[in-house]
N, C-alpha and C. Protein backbone atom coordinates (compact mmCIF):
# COMPACT_ATOMS: atom_id res chain seq x y z
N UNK A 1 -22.42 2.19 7.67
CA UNK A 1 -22.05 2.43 6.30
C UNK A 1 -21.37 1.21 5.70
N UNK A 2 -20.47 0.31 6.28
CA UNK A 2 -19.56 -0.41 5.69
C UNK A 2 -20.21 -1.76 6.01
N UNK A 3 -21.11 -2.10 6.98
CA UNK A 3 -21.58 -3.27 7.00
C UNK A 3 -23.16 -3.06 5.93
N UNK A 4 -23.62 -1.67 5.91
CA UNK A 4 -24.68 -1.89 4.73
C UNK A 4 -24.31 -2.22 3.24
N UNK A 5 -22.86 -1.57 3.29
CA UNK A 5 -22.31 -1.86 1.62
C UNK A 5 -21.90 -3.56 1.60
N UNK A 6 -21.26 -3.83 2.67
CA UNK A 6 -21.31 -5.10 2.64
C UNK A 6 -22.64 -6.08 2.06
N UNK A 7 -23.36 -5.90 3.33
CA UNK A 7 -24.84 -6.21 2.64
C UNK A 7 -25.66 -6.36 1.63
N UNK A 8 -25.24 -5.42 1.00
CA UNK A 8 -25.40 -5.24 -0.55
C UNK A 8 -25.08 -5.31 -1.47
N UNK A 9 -23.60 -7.13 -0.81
CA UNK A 9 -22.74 -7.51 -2.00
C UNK A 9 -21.32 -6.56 -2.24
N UNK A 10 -21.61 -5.59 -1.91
CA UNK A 10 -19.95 -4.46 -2.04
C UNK A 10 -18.98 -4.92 -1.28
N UNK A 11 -18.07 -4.89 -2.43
CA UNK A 11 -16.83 -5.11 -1.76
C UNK A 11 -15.84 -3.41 -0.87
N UNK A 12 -16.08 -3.76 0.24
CA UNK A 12 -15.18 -2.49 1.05
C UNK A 12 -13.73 -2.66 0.75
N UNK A 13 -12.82 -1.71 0.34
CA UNK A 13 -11.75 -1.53 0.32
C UNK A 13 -11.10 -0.28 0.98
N UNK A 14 -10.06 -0.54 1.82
CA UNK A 14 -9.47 0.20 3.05
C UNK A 14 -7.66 0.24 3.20
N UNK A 15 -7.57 1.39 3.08
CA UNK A 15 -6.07 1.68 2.67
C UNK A 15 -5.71 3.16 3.60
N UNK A 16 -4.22 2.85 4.34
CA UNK A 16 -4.71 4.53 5.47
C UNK A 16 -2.72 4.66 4.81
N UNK A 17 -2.54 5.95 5.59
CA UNK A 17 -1.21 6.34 5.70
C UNK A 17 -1.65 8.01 5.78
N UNK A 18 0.01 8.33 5.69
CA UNK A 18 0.14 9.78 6.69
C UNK A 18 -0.55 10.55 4.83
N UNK A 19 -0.25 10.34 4.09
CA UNK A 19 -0.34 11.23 2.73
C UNK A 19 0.13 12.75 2.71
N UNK A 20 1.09 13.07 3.15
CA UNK A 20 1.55 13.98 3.70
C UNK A 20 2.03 14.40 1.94
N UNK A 21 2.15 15.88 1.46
CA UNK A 21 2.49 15.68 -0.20
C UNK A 21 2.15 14.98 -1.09
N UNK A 22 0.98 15.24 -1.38
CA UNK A 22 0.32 14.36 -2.44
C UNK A 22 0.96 14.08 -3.55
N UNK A 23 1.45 13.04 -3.68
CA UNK A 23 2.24 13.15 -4.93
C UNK A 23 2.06 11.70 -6.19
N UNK A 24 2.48 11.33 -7.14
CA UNK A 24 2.19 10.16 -8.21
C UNK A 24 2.09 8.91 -7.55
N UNK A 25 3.22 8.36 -6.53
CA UNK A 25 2.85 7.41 -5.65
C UNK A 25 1.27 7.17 -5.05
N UNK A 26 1.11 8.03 -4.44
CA UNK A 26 -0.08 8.08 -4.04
C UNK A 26 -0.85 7.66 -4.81
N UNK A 27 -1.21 8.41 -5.77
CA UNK A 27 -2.61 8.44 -6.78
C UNK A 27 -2.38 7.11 -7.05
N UNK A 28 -1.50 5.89 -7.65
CA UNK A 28 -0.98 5.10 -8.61
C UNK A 28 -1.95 4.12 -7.44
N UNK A 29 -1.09 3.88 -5.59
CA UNK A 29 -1.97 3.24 -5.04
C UNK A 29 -3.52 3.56 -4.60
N UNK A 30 -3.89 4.31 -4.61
CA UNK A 30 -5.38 4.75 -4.46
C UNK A 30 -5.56 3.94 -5.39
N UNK A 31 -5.56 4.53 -6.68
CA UNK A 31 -6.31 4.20 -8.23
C UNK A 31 -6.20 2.16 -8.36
N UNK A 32 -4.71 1.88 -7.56
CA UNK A 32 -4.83 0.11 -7.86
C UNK A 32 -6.26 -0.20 -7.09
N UNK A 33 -5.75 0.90 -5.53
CA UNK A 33 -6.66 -0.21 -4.24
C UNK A 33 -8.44 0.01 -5.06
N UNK A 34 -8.63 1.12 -5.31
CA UNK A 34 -9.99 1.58 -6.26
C UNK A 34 -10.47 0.12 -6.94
N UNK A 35 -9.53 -0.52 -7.70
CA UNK A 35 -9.89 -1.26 -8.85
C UNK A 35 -10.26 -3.30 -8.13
N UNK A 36 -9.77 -2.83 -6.68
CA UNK A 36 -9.75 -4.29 -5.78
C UNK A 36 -11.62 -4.22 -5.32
N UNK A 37 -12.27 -3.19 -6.10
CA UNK A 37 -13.61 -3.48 -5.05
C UNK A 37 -14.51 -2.11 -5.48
N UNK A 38 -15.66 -1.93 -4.50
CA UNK A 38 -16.72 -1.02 -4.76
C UNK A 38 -16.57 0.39 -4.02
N UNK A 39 -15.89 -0.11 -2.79
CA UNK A 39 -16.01 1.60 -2.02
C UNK A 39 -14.69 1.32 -1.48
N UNK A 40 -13.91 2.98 -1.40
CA UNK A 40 -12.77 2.58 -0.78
C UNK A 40 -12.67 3.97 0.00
N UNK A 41 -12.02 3.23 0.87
CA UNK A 41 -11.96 4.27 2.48
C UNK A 41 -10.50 4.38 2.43
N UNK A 42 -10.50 5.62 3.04
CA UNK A 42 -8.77 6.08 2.93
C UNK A 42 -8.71 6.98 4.46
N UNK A 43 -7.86 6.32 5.28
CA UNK A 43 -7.70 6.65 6.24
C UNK A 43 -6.15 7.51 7.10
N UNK A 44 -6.45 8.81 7.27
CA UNK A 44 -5.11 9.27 7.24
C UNK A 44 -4.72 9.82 8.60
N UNK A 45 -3.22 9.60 9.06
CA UNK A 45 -2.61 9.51 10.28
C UNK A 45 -3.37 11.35 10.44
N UNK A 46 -3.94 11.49 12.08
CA UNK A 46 -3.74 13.08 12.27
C UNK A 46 -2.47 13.38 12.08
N UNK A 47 -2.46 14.59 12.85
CA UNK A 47 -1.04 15.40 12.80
C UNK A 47 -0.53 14.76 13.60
N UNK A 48 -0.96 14.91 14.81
CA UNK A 48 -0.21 14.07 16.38
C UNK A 48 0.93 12.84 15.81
N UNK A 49 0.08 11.55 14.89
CA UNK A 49 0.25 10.81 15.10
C UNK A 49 1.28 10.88 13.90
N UNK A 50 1.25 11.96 12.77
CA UNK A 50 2.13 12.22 11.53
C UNK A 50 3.37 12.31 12.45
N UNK A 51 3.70 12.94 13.11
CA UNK A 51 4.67 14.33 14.17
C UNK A 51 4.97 12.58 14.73
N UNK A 52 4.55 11.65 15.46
CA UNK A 52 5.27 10.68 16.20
C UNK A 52 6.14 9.44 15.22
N UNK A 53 5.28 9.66 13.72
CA UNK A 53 6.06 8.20 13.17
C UNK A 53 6.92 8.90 12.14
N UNK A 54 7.14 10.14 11.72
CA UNK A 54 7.59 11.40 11.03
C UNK A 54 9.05 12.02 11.65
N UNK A 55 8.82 12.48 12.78
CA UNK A 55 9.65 13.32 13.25
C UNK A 55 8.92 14.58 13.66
N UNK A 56 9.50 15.48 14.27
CA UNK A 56 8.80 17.63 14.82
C UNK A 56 8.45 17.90 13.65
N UNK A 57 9.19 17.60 12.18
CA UNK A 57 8.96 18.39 10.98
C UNK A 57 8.02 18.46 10.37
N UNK A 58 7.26 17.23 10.67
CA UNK A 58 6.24 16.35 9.64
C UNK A 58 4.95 16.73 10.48
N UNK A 59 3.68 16.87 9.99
CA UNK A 59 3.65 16.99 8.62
C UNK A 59 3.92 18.34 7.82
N UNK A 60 3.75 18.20 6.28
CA UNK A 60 4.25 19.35 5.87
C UNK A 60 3.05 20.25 5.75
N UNK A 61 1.76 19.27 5.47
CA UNK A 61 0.21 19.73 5.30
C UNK A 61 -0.29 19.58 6.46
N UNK A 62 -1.49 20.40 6.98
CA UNK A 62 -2.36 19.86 7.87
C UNK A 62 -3.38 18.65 7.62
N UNK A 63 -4.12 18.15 8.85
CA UNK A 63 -4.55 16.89 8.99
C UNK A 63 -5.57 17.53 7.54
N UNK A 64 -5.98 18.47 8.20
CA UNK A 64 -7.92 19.19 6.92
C UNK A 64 -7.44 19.08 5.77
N UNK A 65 -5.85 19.65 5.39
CA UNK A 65 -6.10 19.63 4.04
C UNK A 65 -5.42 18.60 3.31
N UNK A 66 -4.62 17.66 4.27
CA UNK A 66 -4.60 16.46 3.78
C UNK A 66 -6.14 15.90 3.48
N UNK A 67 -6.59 15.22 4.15
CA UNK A 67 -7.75 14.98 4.14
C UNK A 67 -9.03 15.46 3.00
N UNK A 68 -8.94 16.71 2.72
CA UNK A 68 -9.20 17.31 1.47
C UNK A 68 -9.12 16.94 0.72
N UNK A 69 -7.57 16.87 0.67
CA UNK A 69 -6.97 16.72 -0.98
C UNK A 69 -7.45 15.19 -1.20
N UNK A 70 -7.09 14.04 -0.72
CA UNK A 70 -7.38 12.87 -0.65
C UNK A 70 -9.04 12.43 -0.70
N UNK A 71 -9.72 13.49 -0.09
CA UNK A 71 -11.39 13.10 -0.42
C UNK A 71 -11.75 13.77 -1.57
N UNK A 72 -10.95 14.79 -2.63
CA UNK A 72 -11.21 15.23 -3.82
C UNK A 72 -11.02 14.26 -4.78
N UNK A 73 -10.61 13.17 -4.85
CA UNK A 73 -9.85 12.49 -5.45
C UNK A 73 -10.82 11.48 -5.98
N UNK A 74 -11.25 11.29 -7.62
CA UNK A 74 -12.44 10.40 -7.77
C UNK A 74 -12.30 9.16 -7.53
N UNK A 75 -11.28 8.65 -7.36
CA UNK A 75 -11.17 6.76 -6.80
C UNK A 75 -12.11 6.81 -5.38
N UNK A 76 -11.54 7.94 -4.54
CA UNK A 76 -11.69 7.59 -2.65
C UNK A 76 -13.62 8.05 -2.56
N UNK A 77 -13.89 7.04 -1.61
CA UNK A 77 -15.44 7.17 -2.07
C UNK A 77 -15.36 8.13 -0.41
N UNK A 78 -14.74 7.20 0.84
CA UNK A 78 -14.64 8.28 2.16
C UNK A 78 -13.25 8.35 2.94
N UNK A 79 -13.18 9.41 3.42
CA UNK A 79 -12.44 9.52 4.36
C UNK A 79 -12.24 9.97 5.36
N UNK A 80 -11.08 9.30 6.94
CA UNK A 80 -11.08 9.10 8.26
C UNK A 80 -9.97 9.79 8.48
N UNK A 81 -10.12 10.06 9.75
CA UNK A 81 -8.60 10.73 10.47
C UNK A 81 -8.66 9.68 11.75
N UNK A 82 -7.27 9.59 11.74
CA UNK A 82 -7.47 8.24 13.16
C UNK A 82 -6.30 8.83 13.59
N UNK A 83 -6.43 8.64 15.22
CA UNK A 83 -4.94 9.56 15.86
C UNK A 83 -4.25 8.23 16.27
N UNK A 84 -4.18 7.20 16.57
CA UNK A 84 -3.28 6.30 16.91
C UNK A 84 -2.12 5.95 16.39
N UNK A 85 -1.23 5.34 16.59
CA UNK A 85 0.06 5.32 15.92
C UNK A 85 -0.19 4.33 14.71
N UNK A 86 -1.27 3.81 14.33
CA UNK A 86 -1.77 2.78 13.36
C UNK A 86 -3.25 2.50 13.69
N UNK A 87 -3.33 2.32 12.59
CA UNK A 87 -5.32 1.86 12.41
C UNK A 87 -5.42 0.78 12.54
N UNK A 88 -5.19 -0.27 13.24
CA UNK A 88 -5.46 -1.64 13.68
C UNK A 88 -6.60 -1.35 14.58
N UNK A 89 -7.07 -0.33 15.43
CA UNK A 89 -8.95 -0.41 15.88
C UNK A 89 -9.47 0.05 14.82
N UNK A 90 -9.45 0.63 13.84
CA UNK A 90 -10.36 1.24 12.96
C UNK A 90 -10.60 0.02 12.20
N UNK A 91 -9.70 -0.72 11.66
CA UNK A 91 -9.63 -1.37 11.01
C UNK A 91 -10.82 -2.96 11.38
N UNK A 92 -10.49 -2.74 12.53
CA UNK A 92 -11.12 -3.71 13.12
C UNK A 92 -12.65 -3.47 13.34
N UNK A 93 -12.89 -2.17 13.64
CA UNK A 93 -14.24 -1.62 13.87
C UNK A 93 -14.86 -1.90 12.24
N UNK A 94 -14.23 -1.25 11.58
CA UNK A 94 -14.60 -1.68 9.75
C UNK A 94 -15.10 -2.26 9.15
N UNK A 95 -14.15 -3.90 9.28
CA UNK A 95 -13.78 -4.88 8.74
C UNK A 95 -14.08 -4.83 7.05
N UNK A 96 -12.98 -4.39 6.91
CA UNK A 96 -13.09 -4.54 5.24
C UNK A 96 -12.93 -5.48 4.78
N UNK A 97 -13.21 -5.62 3.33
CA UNK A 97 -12.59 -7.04 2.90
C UNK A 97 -11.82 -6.82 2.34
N UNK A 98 -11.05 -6.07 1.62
CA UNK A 98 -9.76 -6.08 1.22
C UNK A 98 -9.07 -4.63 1.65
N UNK A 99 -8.14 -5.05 2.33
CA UNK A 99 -6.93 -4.37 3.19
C UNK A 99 -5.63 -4.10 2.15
N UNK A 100 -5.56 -2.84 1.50
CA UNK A 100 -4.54 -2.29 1.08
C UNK A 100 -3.53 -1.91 1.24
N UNK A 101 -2.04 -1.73 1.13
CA UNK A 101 -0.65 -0.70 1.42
C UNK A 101 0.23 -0.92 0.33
N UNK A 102 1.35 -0.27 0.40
CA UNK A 102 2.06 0.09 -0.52
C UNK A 102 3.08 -1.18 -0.49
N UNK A 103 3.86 -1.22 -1.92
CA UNK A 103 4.65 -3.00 -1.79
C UNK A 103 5.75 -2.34 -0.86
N UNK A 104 6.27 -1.16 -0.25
CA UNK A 104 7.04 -1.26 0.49
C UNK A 104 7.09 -2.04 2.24
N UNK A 105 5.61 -2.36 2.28
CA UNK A 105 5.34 -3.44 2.99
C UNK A 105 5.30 -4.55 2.85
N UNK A 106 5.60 -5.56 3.84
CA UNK A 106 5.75 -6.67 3.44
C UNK A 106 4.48 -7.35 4.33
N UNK A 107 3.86 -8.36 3.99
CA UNK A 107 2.67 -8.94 4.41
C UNK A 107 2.50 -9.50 5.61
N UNK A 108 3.66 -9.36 6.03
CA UNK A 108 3.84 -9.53 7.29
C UNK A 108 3.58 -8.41 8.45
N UNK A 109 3.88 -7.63 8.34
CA UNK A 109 4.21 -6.26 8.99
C UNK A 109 2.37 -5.45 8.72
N UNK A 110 1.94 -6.06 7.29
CA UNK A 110 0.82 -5.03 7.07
C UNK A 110 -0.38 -4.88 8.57
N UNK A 111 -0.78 -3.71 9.44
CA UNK A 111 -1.66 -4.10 10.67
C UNK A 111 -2.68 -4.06 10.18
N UNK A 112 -3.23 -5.28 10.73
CA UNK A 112 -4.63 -5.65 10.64
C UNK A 112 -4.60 -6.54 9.82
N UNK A 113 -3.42 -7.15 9.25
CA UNK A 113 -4.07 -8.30 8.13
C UNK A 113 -4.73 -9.59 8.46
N UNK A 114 -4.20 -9.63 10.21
CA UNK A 114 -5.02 -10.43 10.75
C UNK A 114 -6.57 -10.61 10.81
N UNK A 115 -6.61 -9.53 11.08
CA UNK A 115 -8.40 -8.99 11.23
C UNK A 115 -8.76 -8.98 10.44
N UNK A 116 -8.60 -8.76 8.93
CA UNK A 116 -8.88 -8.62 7.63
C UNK A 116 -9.58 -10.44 7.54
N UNK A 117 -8.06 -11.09 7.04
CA UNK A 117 -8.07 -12.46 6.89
C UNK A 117 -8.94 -13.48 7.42
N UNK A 118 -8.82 -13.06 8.78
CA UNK A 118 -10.27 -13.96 9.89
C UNK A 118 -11.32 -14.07 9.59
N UNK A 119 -11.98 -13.03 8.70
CA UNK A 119 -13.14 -12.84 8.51
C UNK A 119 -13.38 -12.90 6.97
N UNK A 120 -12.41 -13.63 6.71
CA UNK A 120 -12.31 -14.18 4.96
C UNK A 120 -12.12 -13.21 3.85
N UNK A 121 -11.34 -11.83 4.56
CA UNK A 121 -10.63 -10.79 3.49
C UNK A 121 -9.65 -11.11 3.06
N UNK A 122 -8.81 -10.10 2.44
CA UNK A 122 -7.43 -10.33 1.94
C UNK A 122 -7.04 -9.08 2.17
N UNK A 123 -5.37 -9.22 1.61
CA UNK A 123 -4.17 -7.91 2.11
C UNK A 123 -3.91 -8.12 0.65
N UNK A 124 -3.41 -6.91 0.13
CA UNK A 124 -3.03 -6.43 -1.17
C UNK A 124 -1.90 -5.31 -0.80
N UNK A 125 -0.84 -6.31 -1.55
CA UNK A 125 0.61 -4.92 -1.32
C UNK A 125 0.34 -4.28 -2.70
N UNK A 126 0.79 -3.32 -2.75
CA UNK A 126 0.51 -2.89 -4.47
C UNK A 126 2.01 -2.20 -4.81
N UNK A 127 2.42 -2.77 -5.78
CA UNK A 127 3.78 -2.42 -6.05
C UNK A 127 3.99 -1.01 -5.83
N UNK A 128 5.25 -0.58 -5.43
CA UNK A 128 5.72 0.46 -5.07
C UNK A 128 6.40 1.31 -6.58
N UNK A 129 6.28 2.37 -6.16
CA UNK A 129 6.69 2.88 -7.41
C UNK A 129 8.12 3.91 -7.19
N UNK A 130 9.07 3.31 -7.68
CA UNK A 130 10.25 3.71 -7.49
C UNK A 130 10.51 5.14 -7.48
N UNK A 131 11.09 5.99 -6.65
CA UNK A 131 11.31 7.70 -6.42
C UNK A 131 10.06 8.44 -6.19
N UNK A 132 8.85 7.88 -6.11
CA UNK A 132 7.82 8.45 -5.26
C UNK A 132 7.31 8.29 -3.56
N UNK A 133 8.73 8.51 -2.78
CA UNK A 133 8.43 8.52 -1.18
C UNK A 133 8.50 9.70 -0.78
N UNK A 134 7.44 10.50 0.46
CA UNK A 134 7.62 11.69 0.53
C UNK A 134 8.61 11.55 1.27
N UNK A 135 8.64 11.41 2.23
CA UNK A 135 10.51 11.60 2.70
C UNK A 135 11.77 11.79 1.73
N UNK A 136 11.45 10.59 0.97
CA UNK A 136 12.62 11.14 -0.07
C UNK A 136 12.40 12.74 -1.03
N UNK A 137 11.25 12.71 -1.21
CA UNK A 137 10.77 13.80 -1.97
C UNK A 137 11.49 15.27 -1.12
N UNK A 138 11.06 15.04 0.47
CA UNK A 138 11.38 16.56 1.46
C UNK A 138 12.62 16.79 1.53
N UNK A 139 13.65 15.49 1.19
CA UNK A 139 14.60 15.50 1.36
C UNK A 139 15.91 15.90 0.09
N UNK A 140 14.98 15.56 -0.76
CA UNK A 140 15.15 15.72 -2.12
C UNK A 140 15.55 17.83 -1.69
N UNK A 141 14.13 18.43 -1.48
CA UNK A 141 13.73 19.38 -1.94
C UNK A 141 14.87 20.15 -0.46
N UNK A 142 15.36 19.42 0.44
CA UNK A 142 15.92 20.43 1.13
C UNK A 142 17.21 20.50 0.61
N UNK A 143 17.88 19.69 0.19
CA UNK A 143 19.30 20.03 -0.23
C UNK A 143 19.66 20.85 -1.38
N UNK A 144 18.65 21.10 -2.08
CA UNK A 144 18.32 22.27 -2.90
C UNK A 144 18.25 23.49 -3.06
């Protein structure tokens, strides 16, 4: 799929995280990474791997209907469930050309920007949007 879109001139664009509470953050980076290219893949932590970089609590949705909600969404053309603690093999199996995350990353830290870059992609932080983190959001909603 991603080396025929290649092929055909498309630019692949590839962006993962837990998406646990879909909320304005979200959509804001989908809709930037959308506008970096032709197809964009959105790849989201299972549960396992939500539950290890999360905490017991997390997630609040399941993997399906995360996944759902995020493939309803008219920017995301497909989407993956990857159980590892990070998509650095997926990523690599992929090879997109432009590698997405949120500006709360720093370009350093982003995985896979190596793999991206080697093969003459790029990394795109996309500004963060202030009071849209779900953690802050759950946390928000428990002291309530």
């Amino acid at each position: 799929m991603v080396s025929g879109a290649k092929a055909e001139g498309k630019k692949v664009v590839f962006t993962n995280g837990c998406f646990d509470l879909l909320h304005r953050g979200h959509l804001h980076l989908l809709r930037e990474a959308k506008k970096l290219g032709d197809i964009l893949i959105v790849a989201i932590n299972n549960d396992l791997s939500v539950k290890k970089l999360k905490g017991p609590k997390r997630p609040i949705l399941p993997e399906a209907d995360r996944a759902e909600l995020i493939g309803a969404l008219e920017m995301v053309d497909y989407v993956t469930l990857f159980h590892e603690a990070d998509p650095y093999h997926l990523i690599k199996e992929l090879q997109p050309n432009i590698l997405v995350k949120g500006g709360d990353w720093t370009r350093e830290k982003i995985i896979g920007r190596e793999v991206v870059e080697k093969e003459g992609g790029r990394v795109v932080a996309v500004p963060y949007l202030d009071g849209y983190s779900t953690t802050q959001m759950i946390e928000r909603m428990c002291r309530n």
